[in-house]
Protein backbone atom coordinates (compact mmCIF):
# COMPACT_ATOMS: atom_id res chain seq x y z
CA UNK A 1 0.00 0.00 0.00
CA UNK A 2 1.67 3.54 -1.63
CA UNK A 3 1.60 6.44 1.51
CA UNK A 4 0.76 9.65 0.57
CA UNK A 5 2.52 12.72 1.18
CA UNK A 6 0.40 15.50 3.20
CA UNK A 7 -0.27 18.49 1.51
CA UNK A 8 2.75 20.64 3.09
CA UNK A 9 2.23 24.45 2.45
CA UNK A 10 5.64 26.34 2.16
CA UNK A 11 7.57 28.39 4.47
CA UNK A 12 5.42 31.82 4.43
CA UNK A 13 8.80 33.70 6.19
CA UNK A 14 7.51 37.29 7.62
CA UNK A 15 3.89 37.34 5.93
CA UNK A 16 2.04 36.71 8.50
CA UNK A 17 3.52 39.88 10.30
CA UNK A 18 2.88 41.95 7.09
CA UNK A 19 -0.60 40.78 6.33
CA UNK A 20 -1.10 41.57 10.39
CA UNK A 21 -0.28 45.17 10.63
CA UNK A 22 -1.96 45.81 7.54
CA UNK A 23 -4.92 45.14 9.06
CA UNK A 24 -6.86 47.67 10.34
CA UNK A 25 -7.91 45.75 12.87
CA UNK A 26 -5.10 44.99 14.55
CA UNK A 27 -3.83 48.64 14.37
CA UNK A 28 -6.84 50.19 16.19
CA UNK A 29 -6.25 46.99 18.97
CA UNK A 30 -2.54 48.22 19.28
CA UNK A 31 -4.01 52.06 19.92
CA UNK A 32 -6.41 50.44 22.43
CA UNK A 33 -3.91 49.10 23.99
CA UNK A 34 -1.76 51.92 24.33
CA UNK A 35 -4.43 53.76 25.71
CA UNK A 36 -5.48 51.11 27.90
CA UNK A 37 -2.62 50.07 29.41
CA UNK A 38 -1.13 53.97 29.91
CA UNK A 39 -4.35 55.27 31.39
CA UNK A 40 -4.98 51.88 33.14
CA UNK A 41 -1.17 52.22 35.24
CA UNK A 42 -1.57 56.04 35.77
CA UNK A 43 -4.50 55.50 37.07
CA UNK A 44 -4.34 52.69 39.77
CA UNK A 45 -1.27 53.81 41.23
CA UNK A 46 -2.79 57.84 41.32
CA UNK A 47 -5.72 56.07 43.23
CA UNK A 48 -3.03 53.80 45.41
CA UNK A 49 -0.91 56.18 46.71
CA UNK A 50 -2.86 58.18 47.97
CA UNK A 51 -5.07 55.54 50.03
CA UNK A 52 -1.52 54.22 50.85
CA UNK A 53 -0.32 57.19 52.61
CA UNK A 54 -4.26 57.67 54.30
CA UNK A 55 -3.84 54.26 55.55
CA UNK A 56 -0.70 54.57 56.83
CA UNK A 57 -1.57 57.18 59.43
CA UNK A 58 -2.92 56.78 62.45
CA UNK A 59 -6.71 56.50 63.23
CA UNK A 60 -9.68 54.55 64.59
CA UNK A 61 -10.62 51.54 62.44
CA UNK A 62 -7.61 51.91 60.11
CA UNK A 63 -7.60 47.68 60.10
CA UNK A 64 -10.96 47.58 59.05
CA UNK A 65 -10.35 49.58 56.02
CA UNK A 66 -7.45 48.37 55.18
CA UNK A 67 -9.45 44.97 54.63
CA UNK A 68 -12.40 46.07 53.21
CA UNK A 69 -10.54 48.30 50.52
CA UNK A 70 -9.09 44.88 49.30
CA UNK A 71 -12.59 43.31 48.33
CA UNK A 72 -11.87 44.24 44.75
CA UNK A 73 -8.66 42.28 44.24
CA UNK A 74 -9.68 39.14 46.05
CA UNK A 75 -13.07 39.60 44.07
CA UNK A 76 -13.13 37.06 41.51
CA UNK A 77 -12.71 38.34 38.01
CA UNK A 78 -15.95 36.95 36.33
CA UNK A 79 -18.29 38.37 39.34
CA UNK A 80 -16.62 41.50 39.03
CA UNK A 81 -17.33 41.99 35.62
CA UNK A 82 -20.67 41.00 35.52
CA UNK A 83 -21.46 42.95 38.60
CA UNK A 84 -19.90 46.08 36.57
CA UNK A 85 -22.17 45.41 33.96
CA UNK A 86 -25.07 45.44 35.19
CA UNK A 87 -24.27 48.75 36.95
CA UNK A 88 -23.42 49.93 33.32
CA UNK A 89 -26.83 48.51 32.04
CA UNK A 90 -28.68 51.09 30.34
CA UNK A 91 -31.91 50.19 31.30
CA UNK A 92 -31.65 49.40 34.98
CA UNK A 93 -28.09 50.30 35.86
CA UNK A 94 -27.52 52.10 39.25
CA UNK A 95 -25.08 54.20 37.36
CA UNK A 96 -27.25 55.86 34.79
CA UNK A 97 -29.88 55.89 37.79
CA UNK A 98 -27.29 58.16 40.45
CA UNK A 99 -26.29 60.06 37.06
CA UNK A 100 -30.10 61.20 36.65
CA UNK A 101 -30.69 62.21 39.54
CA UNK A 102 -27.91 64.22 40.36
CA UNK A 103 -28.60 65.99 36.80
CA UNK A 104 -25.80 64.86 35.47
CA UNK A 105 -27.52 63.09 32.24
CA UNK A 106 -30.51 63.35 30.86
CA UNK A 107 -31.30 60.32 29.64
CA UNK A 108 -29.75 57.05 29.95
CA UNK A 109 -26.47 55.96 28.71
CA UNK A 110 -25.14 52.95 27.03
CA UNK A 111 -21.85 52.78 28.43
CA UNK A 112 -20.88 49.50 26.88
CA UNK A 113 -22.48 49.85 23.77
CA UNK A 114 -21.18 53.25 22.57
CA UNK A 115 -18.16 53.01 20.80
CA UNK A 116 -16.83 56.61 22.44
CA UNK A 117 -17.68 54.73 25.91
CA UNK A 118 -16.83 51.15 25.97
CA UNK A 119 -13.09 50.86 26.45
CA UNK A 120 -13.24 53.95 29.19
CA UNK A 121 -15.98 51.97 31.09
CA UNK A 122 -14.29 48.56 30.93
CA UNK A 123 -10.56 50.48 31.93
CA UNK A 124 -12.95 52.12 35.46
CA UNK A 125 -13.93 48.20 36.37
CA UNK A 126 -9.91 47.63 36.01
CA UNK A 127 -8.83 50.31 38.27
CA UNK A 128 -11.17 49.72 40.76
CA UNK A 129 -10.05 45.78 40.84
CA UNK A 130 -6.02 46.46 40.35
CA UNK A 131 -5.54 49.66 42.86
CA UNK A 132 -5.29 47.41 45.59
CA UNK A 133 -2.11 45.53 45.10
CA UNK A 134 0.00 48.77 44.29
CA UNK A 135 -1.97 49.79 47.29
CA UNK A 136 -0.46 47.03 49.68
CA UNK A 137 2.87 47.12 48.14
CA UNK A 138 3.24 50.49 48.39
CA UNK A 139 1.77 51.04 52.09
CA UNK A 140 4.53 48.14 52.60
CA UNK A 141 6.91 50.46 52.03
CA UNK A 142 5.70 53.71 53.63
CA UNK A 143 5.93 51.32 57.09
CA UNK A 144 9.45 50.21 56.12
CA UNK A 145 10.40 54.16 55.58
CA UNK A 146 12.99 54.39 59.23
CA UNK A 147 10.78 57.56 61.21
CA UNK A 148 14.08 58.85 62.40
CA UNK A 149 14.46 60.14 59.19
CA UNK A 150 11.36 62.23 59.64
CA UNK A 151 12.41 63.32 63.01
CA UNK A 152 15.99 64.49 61.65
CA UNK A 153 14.29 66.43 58.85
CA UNK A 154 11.54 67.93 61.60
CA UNK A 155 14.28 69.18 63.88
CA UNK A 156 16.45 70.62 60.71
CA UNK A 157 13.16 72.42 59.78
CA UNK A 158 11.64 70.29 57.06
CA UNK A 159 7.50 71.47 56.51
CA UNK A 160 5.72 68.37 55.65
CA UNK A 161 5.78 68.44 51.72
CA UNK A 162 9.36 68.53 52.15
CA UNK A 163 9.67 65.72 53.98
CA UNK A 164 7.05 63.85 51.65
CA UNK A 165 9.61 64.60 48.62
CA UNK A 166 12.92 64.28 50.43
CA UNK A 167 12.61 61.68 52.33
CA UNK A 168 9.45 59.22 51.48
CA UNK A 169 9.13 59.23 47.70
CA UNK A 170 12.87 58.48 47.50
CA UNK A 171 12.25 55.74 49.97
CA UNK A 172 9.61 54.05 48.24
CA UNK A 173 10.59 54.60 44.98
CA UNK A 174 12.12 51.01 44.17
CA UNK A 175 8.83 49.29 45.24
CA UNK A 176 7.09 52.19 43.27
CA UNK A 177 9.10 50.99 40.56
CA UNK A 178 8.07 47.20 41.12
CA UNK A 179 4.45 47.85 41.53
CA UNK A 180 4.80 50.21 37.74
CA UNK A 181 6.39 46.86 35.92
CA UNK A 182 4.09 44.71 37.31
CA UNK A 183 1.00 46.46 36.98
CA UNK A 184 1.69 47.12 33.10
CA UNK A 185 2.24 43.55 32.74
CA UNK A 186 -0.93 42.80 34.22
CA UNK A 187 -2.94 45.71 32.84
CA UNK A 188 -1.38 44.99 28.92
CA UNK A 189 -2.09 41.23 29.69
CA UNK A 190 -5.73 41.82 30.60
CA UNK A 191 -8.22 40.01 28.65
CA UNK A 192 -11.34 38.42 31.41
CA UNK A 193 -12.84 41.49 32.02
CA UNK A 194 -12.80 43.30 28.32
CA UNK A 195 -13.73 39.68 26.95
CA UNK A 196 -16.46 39.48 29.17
CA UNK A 197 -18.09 42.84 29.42
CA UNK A 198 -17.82 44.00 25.63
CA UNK A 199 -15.89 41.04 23.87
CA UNK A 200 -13.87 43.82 22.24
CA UNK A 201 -16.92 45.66 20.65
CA UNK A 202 -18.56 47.85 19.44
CA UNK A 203 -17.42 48.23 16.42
CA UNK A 204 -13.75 47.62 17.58
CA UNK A 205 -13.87 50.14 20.14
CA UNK A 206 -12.67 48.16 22.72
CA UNK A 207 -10.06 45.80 20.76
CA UNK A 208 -7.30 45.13 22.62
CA UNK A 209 -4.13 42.69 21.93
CA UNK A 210 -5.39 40.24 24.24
CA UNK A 211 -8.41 40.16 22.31
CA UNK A 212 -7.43 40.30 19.43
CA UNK A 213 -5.20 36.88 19.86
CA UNK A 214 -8.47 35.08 20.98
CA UNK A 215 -10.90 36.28 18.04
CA UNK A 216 -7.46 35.05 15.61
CA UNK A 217 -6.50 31.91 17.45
CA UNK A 218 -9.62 30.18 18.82
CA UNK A 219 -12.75 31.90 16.77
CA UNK A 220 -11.22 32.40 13.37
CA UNK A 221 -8.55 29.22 13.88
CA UNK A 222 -6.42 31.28 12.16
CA UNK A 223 -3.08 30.29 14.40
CA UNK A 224 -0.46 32.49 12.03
CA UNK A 225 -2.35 35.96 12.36
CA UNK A 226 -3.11 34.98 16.11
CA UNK A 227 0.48 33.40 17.17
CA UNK A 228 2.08 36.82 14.85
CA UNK A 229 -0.01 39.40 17.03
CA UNK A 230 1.21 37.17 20.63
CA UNK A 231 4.78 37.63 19.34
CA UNK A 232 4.28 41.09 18.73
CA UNK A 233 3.05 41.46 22.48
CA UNK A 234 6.03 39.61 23.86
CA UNK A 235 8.25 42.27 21.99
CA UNK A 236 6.10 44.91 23.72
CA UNK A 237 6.19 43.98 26.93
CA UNK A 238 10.42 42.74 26.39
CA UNK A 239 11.06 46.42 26.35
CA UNK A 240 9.06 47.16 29.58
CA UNK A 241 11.30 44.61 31.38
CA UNK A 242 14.27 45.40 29.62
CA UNK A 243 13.95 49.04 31.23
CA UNK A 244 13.23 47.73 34.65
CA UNK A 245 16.62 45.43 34.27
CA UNK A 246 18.13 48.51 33.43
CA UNK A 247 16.77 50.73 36.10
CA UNK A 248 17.81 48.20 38.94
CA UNK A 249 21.16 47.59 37.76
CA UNK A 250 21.71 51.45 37.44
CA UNK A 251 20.38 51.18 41.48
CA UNK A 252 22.68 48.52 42.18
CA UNK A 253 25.89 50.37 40.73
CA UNK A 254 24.66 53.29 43.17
């Protein structure tokens, strides 16, 4: 009995990667991205520090709150998102609901079905479930910070802003650092939540990388445009660490 050969298709070198940025596609789920991950970082560790330093001060139930404010992070990712849309529902959410009232709206909005709105509403249900870690991290820190530095700089004069940016951002700034890396990794990385409040819709609006890999790879079964866009990501996020390496060694030399 004669074998026969399987149909082998040829090497197809770098077209996968030029047929993949031509697409238009692809090029609004890098700006996505971009956006995403930039605003997502900025804007858990602008929420974080600041809850950081308010829990690390001094007052009556400060335990308590330092649990409850990490609900979000040990909330599992599916209940959050579905508990974020239905706030976002336009027919019953509370959100539209608080937004009418207070005059804010006048009728009700969409918020994951307008293209102008999706990705911004998805990137508020990431913040509020990231800030906590930076928030840990970096309250972590602000105990490790020795107070006889802030006793030195109080008897030399120091007002309290001064002290802030002489002695306790310098002092946190490597875990600052840490929490930056990882939360972009994270952040770029995320795919449960967009997948599962707006599966990268409208209209593209909320495409991401992450995303875009799963409609390529395991809807479409098209493995070269969906294993081309995950290499492209692993290039991305290669620079990210290659700047941390770089930005610890340069601490180490110090």
């Amino acid at each position: 009995m004669k074998l026969t050969q399987p149909d082998m298709r040829g090497w197809v070198g770098l077209a996968n990667y030029s047929h993949l940025f031509a697409d238009p596609v692809f090029r609004t789920a890098i700006a996505n991205t971009l956006i995403w991950t930039l605003l997502g970082v900025v804007l858990q560790l602008a929420v974080a520090l600041p809850i950081a330093f308010l829990l690390n001060a001094e007052f009556a139930g400060r335990g308590f709150y330092r649990g409850a404010l990490l609900i979000p992070w040990v909330m599992p990712s599916v209940v959050a998102a579905f508990t974020w849309v239905w706030m976002y529902d336009g027919s019953f959410g509370i959100l539209n609901y608080i937004l009418t009232k207070l005059h804010l709206i006048r009728d009700p909005v969409v918020w994951l079905g307008n293209p102008n709105t999706s990705l911004y509403a998805v990137l508020v249900e990431q913040v509020w479930k990231g800030f906590p870690f930076p928030m840990v991290m970096l309250l972590a820190a602000l105990q490790a910070v020795p107070k006889d530095m802030y006793e030195a700089a109080e008897v030399d004069g120091a007002n309290k802003m001064q002290r802030i940016m002489r002695i306790t951002i310098p002092q946190i700034l490597p875990a600052l650092a840490l929490c930056t890396v990882f939360i972009t990794i994270w952040t770029f990385n995320s795919f449960e939540n967009i997948w599962l409040m707006t599966e990268g819709g409208p209209l593209n609006s909320s495409e991401t990388m992450t995303t875009f890999v799963y409609h390529n790879a395991f809807q479409s079964f098209d493995l070269g445009m969906g294993s081309s866009s995950a290499m492209v990501m692993f290039a991305m996020l290669l620079v990210v660490i290659i700047c941390y390496a770089r930005y610890v060694s340069k601490q180490e030399e110090r």
